[in-house]
C-alpha atoms as a PDB file:
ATOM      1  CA  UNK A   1     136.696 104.580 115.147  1.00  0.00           C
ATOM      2  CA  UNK A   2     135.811 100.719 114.858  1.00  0.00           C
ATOM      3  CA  UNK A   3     135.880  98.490 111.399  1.00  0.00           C
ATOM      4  CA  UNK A   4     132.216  99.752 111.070  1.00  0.00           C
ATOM      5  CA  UNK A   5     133.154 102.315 108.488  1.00  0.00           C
ATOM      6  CA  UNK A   6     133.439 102.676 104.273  1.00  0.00           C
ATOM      7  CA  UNK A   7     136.510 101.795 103.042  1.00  0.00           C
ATOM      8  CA  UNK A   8     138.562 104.689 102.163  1.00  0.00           C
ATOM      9  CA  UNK A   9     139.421 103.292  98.387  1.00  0.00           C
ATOM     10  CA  UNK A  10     135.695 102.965  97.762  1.00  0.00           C
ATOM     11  CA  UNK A  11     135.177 106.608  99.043  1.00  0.00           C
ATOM     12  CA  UNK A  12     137.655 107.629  96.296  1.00  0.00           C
ATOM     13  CA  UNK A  13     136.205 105.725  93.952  1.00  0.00           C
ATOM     14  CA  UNK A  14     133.202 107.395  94.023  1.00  0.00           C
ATOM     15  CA  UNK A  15     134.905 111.037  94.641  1.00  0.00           C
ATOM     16  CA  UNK A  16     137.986 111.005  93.104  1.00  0.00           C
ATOM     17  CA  UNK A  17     138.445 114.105  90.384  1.00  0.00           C
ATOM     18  CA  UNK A  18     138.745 112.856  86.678  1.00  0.00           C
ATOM     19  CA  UNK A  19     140.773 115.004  85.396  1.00  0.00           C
ATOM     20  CA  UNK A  20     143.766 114.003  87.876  1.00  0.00           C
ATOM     21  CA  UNK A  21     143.257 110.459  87.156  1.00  0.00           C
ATOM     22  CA  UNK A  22     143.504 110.810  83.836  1.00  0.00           C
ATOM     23  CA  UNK A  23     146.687 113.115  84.137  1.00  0.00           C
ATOM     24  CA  UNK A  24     148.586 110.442  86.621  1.00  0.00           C
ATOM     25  CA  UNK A  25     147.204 108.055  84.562  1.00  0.00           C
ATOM     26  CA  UNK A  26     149.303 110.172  81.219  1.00  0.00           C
ATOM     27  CA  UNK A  27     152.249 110.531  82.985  1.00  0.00           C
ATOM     28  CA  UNK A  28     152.673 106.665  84.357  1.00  0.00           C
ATOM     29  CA  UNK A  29     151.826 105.733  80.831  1.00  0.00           C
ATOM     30  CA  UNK A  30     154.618 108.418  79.458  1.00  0.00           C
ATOM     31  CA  UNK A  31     157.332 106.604  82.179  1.00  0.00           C
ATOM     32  CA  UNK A  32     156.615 103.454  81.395  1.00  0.00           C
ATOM     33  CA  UNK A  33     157.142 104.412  77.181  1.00  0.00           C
ATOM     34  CA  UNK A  34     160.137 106.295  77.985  1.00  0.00           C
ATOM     35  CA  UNK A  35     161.878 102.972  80.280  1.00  0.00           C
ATOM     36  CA  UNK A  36     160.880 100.766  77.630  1.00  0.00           C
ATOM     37  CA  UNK A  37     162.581 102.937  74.613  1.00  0.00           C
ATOM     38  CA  UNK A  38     165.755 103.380  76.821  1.00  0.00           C
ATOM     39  CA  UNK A  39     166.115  99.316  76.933  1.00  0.00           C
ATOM     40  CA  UNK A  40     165.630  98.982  73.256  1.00  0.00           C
ATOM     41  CA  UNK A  41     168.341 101.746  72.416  1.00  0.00           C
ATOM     42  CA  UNK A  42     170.304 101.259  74.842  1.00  0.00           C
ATOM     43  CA  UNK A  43     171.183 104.105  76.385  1.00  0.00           C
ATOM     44  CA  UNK A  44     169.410 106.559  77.985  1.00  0.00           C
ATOM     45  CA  UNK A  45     168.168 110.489  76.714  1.00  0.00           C
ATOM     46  CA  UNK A  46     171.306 112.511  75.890  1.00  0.00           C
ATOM     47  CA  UNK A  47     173.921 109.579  76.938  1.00  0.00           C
ATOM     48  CA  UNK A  48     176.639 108.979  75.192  1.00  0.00           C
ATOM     49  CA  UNK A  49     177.842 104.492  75.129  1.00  0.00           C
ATOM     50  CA  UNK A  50     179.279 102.320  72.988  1.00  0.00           C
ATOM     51  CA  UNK A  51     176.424 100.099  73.404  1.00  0.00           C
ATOM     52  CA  UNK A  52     173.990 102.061  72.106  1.00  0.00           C
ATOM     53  CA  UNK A  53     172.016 100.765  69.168  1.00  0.00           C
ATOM     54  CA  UNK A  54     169.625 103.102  67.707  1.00  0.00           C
ATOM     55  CA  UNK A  55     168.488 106.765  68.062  1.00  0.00           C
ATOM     56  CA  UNK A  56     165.483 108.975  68.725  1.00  0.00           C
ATOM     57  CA  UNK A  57     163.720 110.819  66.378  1.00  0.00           C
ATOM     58  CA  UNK A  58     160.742 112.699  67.984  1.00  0.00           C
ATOM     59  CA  UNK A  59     157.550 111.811  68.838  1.00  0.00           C
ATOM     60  CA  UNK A  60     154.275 110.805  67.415  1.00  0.00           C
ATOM     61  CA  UNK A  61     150.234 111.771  69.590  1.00  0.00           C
ATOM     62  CA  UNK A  62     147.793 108.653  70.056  1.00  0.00           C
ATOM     63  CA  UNK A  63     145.143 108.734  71.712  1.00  0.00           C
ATOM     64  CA  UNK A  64     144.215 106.145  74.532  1.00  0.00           C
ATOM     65  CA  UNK A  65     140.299 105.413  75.577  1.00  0.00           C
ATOM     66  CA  UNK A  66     139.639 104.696  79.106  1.00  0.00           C
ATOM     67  CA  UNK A  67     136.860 104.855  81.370  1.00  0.00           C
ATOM     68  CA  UNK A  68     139.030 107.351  82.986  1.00  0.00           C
ATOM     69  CA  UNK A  69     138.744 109.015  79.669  1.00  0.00           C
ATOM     70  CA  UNK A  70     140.546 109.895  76.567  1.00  0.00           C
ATOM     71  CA  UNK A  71     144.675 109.669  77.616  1.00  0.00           C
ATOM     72  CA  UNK A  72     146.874 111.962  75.331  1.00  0.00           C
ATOM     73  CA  UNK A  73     149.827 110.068  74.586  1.00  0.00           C
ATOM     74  CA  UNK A  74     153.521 110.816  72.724  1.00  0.00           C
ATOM     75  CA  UNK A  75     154.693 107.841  71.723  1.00  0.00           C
ATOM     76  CA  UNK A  76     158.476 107.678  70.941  1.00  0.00           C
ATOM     77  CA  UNK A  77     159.811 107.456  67.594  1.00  0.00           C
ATOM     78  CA  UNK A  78     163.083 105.878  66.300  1.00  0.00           C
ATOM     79  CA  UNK A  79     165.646 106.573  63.793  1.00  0.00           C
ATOM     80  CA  UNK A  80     165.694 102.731  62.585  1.00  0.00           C
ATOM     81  CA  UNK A  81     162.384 100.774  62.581  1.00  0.00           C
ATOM     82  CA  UNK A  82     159.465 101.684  64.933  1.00  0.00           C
ATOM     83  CA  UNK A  83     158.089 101.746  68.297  1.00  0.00           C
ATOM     84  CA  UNK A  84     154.786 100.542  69.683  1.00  0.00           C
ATOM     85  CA  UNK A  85     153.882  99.898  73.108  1.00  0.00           C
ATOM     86  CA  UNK A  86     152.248  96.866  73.320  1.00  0.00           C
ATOM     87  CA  UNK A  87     149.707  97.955  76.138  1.00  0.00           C
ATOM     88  CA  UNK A  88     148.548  99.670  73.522  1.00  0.00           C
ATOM     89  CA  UNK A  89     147.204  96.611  71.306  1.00  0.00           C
ATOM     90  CA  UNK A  90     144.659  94.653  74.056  1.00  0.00           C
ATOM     91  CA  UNK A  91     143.033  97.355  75.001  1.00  0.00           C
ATOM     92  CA  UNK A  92     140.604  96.002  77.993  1.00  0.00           C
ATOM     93  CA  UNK A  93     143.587  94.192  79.334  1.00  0.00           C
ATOM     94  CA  UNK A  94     145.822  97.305  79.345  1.00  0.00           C
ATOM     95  CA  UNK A  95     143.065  99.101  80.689  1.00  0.00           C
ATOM     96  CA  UNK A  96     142.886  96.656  83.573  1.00  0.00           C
ATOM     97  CA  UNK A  97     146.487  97.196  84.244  1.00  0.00           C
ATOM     98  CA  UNK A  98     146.876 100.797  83.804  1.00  0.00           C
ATOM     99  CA  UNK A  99     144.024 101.107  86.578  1.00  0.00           C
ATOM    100  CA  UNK A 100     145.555  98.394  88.690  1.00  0.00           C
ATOM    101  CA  UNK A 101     148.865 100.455  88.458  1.00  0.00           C
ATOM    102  CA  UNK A 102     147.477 103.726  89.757  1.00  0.00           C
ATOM    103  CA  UNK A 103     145.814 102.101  92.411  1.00  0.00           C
ATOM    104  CA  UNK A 104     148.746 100.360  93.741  1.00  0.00           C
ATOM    105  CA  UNK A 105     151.059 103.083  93.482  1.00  0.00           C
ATOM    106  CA  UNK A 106     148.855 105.735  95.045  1.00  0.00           C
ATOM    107  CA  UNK A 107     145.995 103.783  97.389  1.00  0.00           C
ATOM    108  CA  UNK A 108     147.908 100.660  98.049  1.00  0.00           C
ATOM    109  CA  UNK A 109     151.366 102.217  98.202  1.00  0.00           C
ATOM    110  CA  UNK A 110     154.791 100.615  95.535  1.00  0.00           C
ATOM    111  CA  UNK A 111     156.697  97.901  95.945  1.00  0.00           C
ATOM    112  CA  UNK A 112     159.434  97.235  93.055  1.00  0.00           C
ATOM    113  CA  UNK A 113     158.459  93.211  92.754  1.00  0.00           C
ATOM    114  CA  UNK A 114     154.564  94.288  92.443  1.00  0.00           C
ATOM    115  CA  UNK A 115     155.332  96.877  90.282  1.00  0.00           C
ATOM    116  CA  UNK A 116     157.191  94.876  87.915  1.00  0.00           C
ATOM    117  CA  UNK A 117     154.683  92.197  87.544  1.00  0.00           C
ATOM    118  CA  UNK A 118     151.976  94.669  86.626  1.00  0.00           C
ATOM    119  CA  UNK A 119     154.215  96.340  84.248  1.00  0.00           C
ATOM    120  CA  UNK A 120     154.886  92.716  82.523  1.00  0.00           C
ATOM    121  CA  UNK A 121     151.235  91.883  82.359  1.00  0.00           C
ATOM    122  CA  UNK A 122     150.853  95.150  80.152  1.00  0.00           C
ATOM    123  CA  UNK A 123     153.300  93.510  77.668  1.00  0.00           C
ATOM    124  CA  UNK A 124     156.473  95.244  78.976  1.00  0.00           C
ATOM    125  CA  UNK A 125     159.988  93.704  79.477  1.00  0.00           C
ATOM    126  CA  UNK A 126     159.746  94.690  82.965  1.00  0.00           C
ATOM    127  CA  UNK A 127     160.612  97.836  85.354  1.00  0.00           C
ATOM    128  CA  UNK A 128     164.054  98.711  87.432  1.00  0.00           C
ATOM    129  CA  UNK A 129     163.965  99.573  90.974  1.00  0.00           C
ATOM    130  CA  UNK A 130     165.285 103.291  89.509  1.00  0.00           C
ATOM    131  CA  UNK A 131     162.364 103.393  87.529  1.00  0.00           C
ATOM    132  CA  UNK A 132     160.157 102.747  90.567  1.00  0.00           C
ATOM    133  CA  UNK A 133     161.523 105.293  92.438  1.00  0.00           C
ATOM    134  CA  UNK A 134     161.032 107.727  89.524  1.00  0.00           C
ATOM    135  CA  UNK A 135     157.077 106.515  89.568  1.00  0.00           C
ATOM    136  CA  UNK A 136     156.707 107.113  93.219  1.00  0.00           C
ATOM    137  CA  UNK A 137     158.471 110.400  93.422  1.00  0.00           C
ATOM    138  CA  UNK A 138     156.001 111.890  90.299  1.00  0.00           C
ATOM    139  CA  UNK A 139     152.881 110.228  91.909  1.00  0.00           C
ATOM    140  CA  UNK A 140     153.931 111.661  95.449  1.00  0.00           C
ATOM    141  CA  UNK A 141     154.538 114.925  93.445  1.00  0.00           C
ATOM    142  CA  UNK A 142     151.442 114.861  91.707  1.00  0.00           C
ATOM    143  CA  UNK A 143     148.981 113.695  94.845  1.00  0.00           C
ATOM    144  CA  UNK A 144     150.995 116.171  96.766  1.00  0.00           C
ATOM    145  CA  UNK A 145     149.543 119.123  94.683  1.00  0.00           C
ATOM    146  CA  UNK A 146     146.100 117.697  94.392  1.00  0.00           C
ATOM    147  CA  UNK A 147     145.667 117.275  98.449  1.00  0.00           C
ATOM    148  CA  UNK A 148     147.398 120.583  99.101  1.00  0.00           C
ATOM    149  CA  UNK A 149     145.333 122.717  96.279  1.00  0.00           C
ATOM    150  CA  UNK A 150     143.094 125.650  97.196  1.00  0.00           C
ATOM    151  CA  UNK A 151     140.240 125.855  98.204  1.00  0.00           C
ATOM    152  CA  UNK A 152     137.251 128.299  96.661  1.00  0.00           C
ATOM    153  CA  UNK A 153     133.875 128.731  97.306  1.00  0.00           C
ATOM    154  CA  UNK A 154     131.343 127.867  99.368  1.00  0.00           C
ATOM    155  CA  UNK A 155     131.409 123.935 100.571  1.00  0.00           C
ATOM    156  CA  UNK A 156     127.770 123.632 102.536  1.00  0.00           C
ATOM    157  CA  UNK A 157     128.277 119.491 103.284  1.00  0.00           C
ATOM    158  CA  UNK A 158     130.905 117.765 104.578  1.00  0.00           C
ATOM    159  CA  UNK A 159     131.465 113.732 105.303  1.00  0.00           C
ATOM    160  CA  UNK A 160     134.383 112.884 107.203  1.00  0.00           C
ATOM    161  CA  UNK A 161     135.615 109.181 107.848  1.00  0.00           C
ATOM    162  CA  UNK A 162     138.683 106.806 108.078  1.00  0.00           C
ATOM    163  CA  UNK A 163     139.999 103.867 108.136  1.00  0.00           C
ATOM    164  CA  UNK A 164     142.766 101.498 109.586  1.00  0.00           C
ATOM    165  CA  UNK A 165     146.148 100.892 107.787  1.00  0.00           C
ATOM    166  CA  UNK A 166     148.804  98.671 108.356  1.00  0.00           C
ATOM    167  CA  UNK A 167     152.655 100.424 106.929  1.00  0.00           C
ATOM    168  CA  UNK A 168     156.115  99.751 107.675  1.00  0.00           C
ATOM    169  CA  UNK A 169     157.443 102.169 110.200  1.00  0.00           C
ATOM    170  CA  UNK A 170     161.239 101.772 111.323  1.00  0.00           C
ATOM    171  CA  UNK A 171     161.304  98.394 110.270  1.00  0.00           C
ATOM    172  CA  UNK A 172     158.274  97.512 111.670  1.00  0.00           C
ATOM    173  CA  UNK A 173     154.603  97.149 110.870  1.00  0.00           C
ATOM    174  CA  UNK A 174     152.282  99.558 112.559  1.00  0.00           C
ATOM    175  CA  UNK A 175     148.461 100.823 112.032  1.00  0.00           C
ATOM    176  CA  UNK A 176     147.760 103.904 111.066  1.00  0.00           C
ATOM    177  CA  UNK A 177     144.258 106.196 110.514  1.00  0.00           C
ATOM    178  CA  UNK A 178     144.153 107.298 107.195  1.00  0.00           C
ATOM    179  CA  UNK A 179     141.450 109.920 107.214  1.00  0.00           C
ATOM    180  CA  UNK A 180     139.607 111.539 104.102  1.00  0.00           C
ATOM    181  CA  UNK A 181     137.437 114.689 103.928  1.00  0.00           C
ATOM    182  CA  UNK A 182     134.569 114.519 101.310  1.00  0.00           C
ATOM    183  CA  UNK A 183     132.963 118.202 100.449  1.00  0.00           C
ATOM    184  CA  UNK A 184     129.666 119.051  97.713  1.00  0.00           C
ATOM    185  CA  UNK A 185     129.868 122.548  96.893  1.00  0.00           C
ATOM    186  CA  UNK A 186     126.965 124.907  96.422  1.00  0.00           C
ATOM    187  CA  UNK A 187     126.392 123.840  93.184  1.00  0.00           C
ATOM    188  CA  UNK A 188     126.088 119.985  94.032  1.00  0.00           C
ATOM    189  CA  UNK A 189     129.017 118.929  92.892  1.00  0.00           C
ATOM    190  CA  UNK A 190     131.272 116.937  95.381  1.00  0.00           C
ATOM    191  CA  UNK A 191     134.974 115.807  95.685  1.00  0.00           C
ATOM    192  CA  UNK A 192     137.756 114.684  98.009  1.00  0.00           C
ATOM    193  CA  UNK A 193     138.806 117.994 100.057  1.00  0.00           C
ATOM    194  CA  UNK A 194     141.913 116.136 102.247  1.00  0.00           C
ATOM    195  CA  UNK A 195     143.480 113.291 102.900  1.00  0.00           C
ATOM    196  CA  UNK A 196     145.750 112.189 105.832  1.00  0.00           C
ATOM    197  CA  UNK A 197     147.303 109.531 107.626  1.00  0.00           C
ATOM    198  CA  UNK A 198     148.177 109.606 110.881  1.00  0.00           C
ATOM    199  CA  UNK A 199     148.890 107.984 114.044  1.00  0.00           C
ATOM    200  CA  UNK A 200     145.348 108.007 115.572  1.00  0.00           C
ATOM    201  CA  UNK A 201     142.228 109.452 115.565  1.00  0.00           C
ATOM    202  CA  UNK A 202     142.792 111.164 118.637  1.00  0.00           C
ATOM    203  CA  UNK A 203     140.925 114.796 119.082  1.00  0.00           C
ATOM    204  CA  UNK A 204     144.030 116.771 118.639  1.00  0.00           C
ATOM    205  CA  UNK A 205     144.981 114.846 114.714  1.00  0.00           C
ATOM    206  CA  UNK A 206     141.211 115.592 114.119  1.00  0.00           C
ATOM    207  CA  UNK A 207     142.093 119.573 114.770  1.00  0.00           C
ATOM    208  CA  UNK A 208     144.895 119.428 112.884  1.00  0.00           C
ATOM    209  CA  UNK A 209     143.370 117.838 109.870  1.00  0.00           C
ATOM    210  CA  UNK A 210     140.279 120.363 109.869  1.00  0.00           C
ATOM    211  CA  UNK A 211     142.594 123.499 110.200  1.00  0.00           C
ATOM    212  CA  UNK A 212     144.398 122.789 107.445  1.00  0.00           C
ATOM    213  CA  UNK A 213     141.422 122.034 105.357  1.00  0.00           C
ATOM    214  CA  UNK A 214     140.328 126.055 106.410  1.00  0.00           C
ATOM    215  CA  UNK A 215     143.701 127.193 105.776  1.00  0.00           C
ATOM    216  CA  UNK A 216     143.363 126.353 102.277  1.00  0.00           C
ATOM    217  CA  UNK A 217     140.288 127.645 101.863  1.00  0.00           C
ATOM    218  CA  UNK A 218     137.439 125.472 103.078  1.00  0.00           C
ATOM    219  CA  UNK A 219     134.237 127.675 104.190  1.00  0.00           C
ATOM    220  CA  UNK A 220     130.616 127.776 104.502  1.00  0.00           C
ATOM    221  CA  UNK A 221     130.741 124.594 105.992  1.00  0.00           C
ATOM    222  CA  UNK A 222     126.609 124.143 107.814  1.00  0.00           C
ATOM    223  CA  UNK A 223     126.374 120.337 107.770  1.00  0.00           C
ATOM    224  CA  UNK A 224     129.221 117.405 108.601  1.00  0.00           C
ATOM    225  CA  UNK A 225     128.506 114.212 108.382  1.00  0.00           C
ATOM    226  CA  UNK A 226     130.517 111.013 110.030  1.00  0.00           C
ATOM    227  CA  UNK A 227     130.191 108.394 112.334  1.00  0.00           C
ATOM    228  CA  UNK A 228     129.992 109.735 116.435  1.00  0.00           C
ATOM    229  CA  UNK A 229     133.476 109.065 117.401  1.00  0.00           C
ATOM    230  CA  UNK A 230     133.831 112.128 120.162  1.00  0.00           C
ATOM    231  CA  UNK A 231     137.169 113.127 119.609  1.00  0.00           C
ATOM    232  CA  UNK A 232     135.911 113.867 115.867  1.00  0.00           C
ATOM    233  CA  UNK A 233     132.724 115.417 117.155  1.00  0.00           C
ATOM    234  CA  UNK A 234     134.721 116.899 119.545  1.00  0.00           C
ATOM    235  CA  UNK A 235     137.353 118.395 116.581  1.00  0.00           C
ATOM    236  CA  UNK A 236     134.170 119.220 114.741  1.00  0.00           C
ATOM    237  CA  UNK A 237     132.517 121.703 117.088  1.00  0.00           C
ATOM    238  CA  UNK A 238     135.838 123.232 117.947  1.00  0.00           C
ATOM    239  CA  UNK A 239     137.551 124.268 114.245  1.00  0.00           C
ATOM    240  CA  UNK A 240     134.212 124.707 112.445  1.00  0.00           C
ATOM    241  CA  UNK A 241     131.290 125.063 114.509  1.00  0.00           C
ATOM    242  CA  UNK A 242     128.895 123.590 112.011  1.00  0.00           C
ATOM    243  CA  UNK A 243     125.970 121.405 112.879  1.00  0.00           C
ATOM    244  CA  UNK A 244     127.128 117.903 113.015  1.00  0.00           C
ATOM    245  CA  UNK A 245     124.871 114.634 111.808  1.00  0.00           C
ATOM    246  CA  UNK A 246     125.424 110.691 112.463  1.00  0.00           C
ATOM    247  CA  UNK A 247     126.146 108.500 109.479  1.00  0.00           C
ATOM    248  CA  UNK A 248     123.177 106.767 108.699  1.00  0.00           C
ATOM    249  CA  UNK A 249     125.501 103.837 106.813  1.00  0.00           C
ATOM    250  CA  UNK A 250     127.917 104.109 110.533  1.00  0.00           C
ATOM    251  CA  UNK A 251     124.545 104.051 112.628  1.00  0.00           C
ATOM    252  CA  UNK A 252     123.321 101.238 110.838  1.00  0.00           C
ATOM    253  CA  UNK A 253     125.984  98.688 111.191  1.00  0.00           C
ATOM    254  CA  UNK A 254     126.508 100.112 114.910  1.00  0.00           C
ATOM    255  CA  UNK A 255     122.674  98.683 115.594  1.00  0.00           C
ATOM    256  CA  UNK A 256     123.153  95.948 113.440  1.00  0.00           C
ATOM    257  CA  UNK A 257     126.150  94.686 115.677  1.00  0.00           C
ATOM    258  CA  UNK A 258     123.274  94.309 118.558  1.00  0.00           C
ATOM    259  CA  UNK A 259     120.759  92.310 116.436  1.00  0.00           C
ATOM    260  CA  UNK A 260     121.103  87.992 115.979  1.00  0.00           C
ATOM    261  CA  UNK A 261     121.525  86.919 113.108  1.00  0.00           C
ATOM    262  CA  UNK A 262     118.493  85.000 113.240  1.00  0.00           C
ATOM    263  CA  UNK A 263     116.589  88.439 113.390  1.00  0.00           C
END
């Protein structure tokens, strides 16, 4: 496909699942609570060093109000003194980061420098490169079981687009199609089905990509919707054999690129 498309974090924007935002958005939170305790005591859970300076001694619930709703938090306690995150004092700026951290870490993709300085601007000491590496591998853990997830019911509509992405390959910088696979249901209500990234958007990735979305479960698809590249059209008649419609946002850009600006 061309740069005539929607971009593929505004697509999850507007169908991405609560309820898994708000748990990454818990368990980032959690992380980020536990590496800052460790620093204060420390030492970490269970280790035993002389330079250890305090103790745990539980945990206490708050709750944290989002748009991306009400967060369940357990906020560490200590033998000596007390612990309080400090994201948890300006709330619209914490808010602001804690959105700005999922979306680097799971759209944008982690880097321990941009990490860090997101973590700081929530009031933090900072972040290790271990502690990165922790994030990612619960994210990837976490996204992993949301993309891979059954699939029940009836899904009647289907929109399918991409978009181009530049990543780090071998030491070197290469573009990518990251594909996404929007369903509605039969009782209306619609959200991300798949999500891939590939090398192109040859006919054959296309395939691939819709056979594992029936694998898991995807059925009763009648109408798919996307732009008329023809190896996707192409993919489209072959795995599902659904009627197939034009994107009228895709269509009207396409004509749009014909037309002066002066008309």
């Amino acid at each position: 496909m061309t740069e005539d498309r929607l971009p593929l974090a505004d697509l999850l924007a507007k169908a991405g699942d609560g309820d898994f935002l708000r748990s990454v958005a818990e368990a980032v939170l959690q992380m980020l609570m536990e590496a800052d305790v460790e620093g204060l005591i420390g030492a970490g859970r269970h280790e035993r060093t002389g330079e250890r300076l305090n103790y745990r001694n539980g945990f206490r619930d708050r709750t944290l109000d989002t748009r991306l709703g009400s967060l369940q938090l357990r906020i560490p306690k200590l033998r000596q003194g007390s612990y309080f995150p400090p994201f948890l004092e300006p709330r619209k700026t914490s808010e602001k980061a804690l959105v700005a951290v999922i979306q680097e870490a799971w759209i944008g993709g982690v880097s321990t420098r941009r990490v860090d300085e997101l973590v700081q601007a929530m009031g933090l000491s900072g972040i290790s490169k271990s502690t990165v590496s922790k994030l990612c591998k619960d994210i990837d853990e976490r996204v992993g079981a949301f993309l891979d997830r059954p699939l029940s019911g009836e899904w009647p509509y289907l929109w399918l687009d991409a978009t181009y992405l530049r990543q780090r390959e071998g030491g070197r910088i290469v573009s990518v199609a990251a594909i996404i696979a929007v369903a509605c249901d039969a009782e209306g209500h619609r959200e991300i089905v798949g999500l891939h990234i590939g090398p192109s958007e040859a006919e054959t990735f296309w395939s691939s990509f819709l056979r594992s979305l029936v694998k898991r479960g995807l059925k009763g698809v009648k109408l798919v919707v996307s732009d008329a590249h023809e190896g996707l059209k192409a993919a489209i008649a072959r795995v599902l054999g659904a009627t197939w419609q034009r994107c009228r946002v895709h269509w009207m850009r396409n004509a749009l690129a014909h037309v002066g600006k002066a008309q």
